[in-house]
PDB file of N, CA and C in Angstrom:
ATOM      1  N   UNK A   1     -54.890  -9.676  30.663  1.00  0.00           N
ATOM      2  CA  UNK A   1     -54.585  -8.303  30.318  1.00  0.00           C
ATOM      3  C   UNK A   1     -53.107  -8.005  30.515  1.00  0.00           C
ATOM      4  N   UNK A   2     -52.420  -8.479  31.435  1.00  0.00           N
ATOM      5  CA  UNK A   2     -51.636  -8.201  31.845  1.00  0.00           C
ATOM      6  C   UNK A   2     -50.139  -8.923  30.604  1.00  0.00           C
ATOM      7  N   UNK A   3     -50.634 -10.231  30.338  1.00  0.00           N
ATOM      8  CA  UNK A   3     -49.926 -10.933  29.544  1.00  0.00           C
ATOM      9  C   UNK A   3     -49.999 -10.161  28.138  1.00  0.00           C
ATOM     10  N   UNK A   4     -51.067  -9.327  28.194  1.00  0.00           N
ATOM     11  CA  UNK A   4     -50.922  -9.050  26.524  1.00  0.00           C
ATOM     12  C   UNK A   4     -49.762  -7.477  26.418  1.00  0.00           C
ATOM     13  N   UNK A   5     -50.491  -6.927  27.678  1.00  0.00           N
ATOM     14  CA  UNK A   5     -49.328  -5.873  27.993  1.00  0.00           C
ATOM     15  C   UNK A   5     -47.373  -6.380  27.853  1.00  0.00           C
ATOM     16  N   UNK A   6     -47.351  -7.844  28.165  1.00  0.00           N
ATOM     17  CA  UNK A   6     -46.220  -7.952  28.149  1.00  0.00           C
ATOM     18  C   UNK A   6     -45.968  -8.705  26.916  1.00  0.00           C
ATOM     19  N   UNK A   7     -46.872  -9.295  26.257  1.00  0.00           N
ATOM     20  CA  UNK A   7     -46.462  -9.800  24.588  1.00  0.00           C
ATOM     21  C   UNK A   7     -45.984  -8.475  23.651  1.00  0.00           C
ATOM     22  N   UNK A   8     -47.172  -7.607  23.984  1.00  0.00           N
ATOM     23  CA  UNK A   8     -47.253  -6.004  23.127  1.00  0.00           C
ATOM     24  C   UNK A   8     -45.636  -5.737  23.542  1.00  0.00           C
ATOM     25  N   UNK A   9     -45.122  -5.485  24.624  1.00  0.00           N
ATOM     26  CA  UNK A   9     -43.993  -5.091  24.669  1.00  0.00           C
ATOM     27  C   UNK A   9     -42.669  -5.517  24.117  1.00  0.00           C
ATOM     28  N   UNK A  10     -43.068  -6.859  24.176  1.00  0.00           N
ATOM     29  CA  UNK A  10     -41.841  -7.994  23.783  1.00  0.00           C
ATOM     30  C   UNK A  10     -42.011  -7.752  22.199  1.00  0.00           C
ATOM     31  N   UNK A  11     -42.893  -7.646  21.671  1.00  0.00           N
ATOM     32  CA  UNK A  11     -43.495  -7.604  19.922  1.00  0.00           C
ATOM     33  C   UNK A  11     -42.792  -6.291  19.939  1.00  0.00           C
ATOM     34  N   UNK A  12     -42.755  -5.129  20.487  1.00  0.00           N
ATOM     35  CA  UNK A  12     -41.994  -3.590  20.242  1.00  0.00           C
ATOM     36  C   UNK A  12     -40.370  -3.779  20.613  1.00  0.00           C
ATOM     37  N   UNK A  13     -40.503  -4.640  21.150  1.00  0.00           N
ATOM     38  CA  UNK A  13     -38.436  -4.919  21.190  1.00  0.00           C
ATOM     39  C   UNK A  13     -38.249  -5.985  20.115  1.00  0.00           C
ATOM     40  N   UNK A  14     -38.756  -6.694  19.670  1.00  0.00           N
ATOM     41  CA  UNK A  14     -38.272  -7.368  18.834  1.00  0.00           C
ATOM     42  C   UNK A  14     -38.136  -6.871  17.474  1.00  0.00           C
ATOM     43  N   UNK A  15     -39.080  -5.945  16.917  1.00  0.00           N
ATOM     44  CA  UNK A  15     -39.917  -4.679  15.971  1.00  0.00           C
ATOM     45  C   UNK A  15     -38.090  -3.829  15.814  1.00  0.00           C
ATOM     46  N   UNK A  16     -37.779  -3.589  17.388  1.00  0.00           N
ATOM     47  CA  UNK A  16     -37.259  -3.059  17.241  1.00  0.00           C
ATOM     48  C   UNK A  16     -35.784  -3.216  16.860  1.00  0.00           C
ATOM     49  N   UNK A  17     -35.441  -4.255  17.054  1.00  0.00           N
ATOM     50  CA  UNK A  17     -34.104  -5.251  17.187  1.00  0.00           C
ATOM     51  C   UNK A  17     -33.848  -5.488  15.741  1.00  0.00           C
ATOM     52  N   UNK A  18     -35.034  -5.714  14.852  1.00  0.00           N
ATOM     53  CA  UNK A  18     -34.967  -6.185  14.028  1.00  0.00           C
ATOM     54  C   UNK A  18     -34.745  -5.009  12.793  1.00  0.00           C
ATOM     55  N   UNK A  19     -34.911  -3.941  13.116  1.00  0.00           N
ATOM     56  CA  UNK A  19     -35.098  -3.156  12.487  1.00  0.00           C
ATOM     57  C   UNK A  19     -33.647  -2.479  12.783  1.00  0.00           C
ATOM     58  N   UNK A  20     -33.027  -2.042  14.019  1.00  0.00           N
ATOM     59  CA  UNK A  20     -32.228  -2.213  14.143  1.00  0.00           C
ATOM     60  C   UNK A  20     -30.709  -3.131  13.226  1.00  0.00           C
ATOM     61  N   UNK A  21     -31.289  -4.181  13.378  1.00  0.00           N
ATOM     62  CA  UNK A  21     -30.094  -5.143  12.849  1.00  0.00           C
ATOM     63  C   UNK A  21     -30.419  -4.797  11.041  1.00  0.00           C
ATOM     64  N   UNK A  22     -31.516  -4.814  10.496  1.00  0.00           N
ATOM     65  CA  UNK A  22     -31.262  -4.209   9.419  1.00  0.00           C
ATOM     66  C   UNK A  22     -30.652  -3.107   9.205  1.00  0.00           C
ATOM     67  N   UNK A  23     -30.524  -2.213   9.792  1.00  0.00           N
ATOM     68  CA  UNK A  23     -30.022  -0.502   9.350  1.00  0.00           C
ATOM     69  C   UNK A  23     -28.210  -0.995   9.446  1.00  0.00           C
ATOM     70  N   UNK A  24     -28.348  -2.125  10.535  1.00  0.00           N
ATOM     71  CA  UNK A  24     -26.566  -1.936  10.547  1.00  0.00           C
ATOM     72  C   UNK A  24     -26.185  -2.920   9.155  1.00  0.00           C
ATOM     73  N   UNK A  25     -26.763  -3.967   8.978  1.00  0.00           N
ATOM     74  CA  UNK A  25     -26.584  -4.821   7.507  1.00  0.00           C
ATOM     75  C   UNK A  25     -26.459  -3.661   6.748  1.00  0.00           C
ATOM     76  N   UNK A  26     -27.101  -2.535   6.701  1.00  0.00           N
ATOM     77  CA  UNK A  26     -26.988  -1.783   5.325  1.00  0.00           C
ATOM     78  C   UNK A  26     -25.810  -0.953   5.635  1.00  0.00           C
ATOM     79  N   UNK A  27     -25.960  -0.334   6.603  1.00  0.00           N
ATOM     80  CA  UNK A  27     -24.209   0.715   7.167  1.00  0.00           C
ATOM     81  C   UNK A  27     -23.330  -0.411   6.470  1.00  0.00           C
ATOM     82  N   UNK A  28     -23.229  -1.726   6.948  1.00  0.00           N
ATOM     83  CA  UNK A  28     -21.895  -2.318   6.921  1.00  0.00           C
ATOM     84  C   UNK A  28     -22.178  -2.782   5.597  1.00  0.00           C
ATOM     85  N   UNK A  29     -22.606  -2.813   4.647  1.00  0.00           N
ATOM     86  CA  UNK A  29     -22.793  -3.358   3.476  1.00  0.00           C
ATOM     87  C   UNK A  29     -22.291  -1.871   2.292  1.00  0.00           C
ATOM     88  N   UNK A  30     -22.500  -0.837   2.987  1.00  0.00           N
ATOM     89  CA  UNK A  30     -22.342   0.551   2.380  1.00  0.00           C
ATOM     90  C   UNK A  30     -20.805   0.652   2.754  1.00  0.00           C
ATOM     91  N   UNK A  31     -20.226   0.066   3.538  1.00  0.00           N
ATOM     92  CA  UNK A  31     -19.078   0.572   4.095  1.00  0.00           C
ATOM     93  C   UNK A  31     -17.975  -0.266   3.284  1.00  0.00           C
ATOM     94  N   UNK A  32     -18.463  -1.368   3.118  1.00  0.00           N
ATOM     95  CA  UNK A  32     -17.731  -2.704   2.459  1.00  0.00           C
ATOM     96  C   UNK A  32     -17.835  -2.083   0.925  1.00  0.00           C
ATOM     97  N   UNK A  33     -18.441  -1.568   0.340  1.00  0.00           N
ATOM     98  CA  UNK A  33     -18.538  -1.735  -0.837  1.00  0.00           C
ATOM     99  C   UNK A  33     -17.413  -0.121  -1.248  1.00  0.00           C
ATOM    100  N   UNK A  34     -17.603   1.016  -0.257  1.00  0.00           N
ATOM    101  CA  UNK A  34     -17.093   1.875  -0.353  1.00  0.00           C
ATOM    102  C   UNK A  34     -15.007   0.848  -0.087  1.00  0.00           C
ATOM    103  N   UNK A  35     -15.052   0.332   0.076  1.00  0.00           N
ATOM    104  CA  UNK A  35     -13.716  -1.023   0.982  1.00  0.00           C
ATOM    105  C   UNK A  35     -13.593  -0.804  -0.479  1.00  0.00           C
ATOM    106  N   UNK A  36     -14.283  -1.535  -1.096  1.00  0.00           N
ATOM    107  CA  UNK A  36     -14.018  -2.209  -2.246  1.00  0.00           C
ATOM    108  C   UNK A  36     -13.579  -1.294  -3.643  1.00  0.00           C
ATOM    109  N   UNK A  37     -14.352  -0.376  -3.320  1.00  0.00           N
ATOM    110  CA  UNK A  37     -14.203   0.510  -4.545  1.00  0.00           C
ATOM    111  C   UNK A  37     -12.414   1.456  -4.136  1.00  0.00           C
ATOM    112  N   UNK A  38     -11.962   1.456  -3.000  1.00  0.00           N
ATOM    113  CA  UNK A  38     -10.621   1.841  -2.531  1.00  0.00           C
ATOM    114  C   UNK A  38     -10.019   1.153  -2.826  1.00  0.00           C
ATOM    115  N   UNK A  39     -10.133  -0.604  -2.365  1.00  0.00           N
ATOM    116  CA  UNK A  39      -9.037  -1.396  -3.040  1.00  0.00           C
ATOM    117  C   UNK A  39      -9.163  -1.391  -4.495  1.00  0.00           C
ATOM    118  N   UNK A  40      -9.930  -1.128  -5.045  1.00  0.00           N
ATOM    119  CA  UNK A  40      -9.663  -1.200  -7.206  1.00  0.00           C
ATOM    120  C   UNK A  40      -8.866   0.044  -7.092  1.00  0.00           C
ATOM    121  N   UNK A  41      -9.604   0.865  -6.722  1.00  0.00           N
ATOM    122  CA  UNK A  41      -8.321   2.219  -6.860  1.00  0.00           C
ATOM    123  C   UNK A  41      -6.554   1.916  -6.311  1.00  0.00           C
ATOM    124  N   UNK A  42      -6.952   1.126  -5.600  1.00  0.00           N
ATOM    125  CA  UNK A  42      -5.313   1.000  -4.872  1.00  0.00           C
ATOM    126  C   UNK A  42      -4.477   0.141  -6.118  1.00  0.00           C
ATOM    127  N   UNK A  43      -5.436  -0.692  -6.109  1.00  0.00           N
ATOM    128  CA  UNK A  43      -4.311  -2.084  -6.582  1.00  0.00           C
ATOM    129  C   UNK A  43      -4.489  -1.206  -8.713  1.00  0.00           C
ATOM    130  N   UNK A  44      -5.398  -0.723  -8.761  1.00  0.00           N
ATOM    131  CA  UNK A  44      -4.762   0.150 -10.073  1.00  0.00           C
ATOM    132  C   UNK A  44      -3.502   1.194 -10.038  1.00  0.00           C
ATOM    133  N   UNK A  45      -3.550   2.023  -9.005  1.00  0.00           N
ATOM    134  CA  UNK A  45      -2.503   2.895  -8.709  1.00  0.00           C
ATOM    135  C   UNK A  45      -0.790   2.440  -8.677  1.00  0.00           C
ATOM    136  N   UNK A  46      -1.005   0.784  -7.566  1.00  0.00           N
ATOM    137  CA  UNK A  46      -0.300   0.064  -7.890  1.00  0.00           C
ATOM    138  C   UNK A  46       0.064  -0.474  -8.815  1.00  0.00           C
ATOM    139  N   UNK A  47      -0.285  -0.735 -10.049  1.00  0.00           N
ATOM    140  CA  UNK A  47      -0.415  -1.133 -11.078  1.00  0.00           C
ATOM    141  C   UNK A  47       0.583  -0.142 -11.989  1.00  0.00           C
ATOM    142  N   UNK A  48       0.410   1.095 -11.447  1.00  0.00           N
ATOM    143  CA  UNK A  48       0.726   2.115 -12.275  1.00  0.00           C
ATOM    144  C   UNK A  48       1.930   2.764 -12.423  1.00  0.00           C
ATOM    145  N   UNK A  49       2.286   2.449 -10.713  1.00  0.00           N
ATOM    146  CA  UNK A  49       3.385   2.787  -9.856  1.00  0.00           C
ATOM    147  C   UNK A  49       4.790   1.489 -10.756  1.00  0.00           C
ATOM    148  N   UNK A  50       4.504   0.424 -10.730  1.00  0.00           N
ATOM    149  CA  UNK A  50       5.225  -1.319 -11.172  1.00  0.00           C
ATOM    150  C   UNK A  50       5.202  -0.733 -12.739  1.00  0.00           C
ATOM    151  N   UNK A  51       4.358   0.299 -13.589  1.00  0.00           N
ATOM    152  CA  UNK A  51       4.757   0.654 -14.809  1.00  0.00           C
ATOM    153  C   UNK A  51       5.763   1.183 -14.972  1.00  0.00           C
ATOM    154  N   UNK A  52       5.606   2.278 -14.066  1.00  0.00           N
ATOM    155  CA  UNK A  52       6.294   3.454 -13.941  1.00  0.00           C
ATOM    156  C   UNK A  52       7.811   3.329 -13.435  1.00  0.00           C
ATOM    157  N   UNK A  53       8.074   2.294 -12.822  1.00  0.00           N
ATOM    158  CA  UNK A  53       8.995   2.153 -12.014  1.00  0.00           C
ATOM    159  C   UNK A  53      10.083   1.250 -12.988  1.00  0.00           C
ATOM    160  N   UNK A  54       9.494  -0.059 -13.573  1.00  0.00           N
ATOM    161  CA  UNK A  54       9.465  -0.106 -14.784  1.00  0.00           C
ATOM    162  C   UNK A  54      10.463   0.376 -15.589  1.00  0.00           C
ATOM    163  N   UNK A  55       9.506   1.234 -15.933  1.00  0.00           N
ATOM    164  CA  UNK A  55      10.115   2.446 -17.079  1.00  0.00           C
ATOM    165  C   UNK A  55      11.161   2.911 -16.834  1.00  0.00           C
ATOM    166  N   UNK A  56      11.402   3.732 -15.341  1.00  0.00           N
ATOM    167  CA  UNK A  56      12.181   4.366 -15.141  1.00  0.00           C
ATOM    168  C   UNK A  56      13.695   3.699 -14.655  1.00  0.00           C
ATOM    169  N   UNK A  57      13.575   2.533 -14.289  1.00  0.00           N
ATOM    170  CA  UNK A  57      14.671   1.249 -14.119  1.00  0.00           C
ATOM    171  C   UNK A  57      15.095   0.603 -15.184  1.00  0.00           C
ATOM    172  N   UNK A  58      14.750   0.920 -16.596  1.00  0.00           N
ATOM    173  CA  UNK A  58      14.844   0.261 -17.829  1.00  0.00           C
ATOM    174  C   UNK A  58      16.529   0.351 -17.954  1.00  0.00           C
ATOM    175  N   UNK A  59      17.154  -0.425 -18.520  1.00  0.00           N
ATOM    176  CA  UNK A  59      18.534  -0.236 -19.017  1.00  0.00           C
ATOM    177  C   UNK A  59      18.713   1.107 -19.881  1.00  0.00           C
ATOM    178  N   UNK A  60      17.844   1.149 -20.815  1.00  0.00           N
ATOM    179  CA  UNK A  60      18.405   1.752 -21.948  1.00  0.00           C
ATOM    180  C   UNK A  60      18.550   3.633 -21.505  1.00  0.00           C
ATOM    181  N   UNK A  61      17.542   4.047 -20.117  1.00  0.00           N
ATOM    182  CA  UNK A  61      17.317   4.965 -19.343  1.00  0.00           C
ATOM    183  C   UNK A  61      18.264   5.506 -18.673  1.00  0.00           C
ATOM    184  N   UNK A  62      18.880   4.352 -17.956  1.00  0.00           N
ATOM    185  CA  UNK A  62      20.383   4.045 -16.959  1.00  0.00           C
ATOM    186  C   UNK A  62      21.296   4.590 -17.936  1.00  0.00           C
ATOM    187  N   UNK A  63      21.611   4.069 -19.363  1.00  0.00           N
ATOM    188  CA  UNK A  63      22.404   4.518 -20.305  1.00  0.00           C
ATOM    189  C   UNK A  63      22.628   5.689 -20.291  1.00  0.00           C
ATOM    190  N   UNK A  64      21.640   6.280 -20.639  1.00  0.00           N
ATOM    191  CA  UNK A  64      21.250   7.726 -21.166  1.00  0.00           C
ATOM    192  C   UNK A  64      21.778   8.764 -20.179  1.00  0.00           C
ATOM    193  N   UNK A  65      20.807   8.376 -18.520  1.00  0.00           N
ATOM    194  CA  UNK A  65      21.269   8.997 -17.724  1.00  0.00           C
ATOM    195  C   UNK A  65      23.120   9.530 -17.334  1.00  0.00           C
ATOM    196  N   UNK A  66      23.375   8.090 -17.349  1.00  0.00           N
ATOM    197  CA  UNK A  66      25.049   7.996 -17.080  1.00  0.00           C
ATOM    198  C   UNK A  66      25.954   8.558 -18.195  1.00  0.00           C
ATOM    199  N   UNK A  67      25.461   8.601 -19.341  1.00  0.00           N
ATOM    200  CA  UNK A  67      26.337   9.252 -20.475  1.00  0.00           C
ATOM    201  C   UNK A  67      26.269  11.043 -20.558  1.00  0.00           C
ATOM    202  N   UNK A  68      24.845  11.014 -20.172  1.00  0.00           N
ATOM    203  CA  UNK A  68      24.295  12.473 -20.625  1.00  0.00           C
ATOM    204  C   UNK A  68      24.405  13.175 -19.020  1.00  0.00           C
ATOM    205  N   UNK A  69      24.039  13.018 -18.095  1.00  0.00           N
ATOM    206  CA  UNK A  69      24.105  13.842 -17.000  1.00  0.00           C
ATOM    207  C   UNK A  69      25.418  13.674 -15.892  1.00  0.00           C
ATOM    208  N   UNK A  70      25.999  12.496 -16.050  1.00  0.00           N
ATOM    209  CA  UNK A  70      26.976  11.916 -14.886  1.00  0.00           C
ATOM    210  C   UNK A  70      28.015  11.930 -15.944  1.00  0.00           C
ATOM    211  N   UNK A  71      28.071  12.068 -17.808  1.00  0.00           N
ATOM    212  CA  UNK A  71      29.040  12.105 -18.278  1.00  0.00           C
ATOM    213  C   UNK A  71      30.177  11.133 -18.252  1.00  0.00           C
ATOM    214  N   UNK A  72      29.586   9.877 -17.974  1.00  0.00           N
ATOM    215  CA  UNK A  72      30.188   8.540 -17.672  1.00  0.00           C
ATOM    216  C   UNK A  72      30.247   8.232 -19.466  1.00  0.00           C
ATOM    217  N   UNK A  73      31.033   7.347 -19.765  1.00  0.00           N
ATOM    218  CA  UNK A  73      31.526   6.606 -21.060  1.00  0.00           C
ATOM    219  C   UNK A  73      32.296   5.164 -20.456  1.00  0.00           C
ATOM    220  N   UNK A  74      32.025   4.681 -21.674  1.00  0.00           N
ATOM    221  CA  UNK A  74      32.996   3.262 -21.808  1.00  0.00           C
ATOM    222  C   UNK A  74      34.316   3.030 -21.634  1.00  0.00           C
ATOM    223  N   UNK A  75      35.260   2.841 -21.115  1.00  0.00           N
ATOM    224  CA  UNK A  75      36.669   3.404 -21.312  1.00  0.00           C
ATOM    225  C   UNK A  75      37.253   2.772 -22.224  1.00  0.00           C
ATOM    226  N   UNK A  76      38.341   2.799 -22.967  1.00  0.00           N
ATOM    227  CA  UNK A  76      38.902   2.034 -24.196  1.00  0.00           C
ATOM    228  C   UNK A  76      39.936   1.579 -23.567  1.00  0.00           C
ATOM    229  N   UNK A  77      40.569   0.541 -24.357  1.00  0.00           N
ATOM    230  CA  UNK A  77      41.607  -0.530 -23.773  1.00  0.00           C
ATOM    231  C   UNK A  77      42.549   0.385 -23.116  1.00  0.00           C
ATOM    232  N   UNK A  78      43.018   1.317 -23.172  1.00  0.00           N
ATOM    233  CA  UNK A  78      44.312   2.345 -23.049  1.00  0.00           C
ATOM    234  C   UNK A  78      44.120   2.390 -21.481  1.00  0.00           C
ATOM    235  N   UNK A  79      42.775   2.985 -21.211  1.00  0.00           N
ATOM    236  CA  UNK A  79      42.343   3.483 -19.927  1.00  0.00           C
ATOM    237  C   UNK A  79      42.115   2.382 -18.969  1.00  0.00           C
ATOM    238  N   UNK A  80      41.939   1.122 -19.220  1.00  0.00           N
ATOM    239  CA  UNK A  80      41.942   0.290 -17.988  1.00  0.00           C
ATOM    240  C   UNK A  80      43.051  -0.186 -17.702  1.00  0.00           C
ATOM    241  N   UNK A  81      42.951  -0.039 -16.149  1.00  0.00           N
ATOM    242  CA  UNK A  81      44.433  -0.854 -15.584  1.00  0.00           C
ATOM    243  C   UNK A  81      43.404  -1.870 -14.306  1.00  0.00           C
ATOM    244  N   UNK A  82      44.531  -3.177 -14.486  1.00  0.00           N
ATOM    245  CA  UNK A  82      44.171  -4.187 -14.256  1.00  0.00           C
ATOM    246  C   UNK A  82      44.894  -3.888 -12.569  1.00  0.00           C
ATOM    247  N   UNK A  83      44.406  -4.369 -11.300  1.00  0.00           N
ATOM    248  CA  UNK A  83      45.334  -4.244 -10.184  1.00  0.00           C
ATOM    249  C   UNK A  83      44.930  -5.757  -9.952  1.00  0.00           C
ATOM    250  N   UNK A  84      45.902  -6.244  -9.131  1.00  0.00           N
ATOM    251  CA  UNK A  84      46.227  -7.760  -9.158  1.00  0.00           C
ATOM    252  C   UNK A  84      46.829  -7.895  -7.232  1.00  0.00           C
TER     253      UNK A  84
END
């Protein structure tokens, strides 16, 4: 009697362990996948950022900028002096 009292018990911790260790497989399996779906968002964002940056580092941009807002030009032979 006494042995079955202590199988019954050992059978409710193990019941329980086990059940246990499943719920955390699923937390950490829910948590990983939520991981995962952040890194696609990241490394797209990144993606977007290396376009953008890109773009905005282009030569022909630099041009534009320096002629049109900084009012920079080419200088012609007259205007350069050589220092030596």
């Amino acid at each position: 009697m006494r042995l079955n009292l202590i199988l019954y018990i050992l059978l409710i911790f193990f019941a329980m362990a086990t059940v246990s260790s499943y719920h955390q497989y699923r937390n950490n399996f829910s948590r990983l996948d939520i991981e995962k779906k952040t890194t696609s968002e990241l490394r797209d964002e990144k993606t977007k950022l290396e376009v953008e940056e890109s773009d905005k580092s282009g030569n022909q941009r630099i041009q534009t900028i320096a002629s049109e807002k900084l009012r920079m030009y080419t200088p012609n032979k007259k205007e350069i002096k050589v220092i030596r």
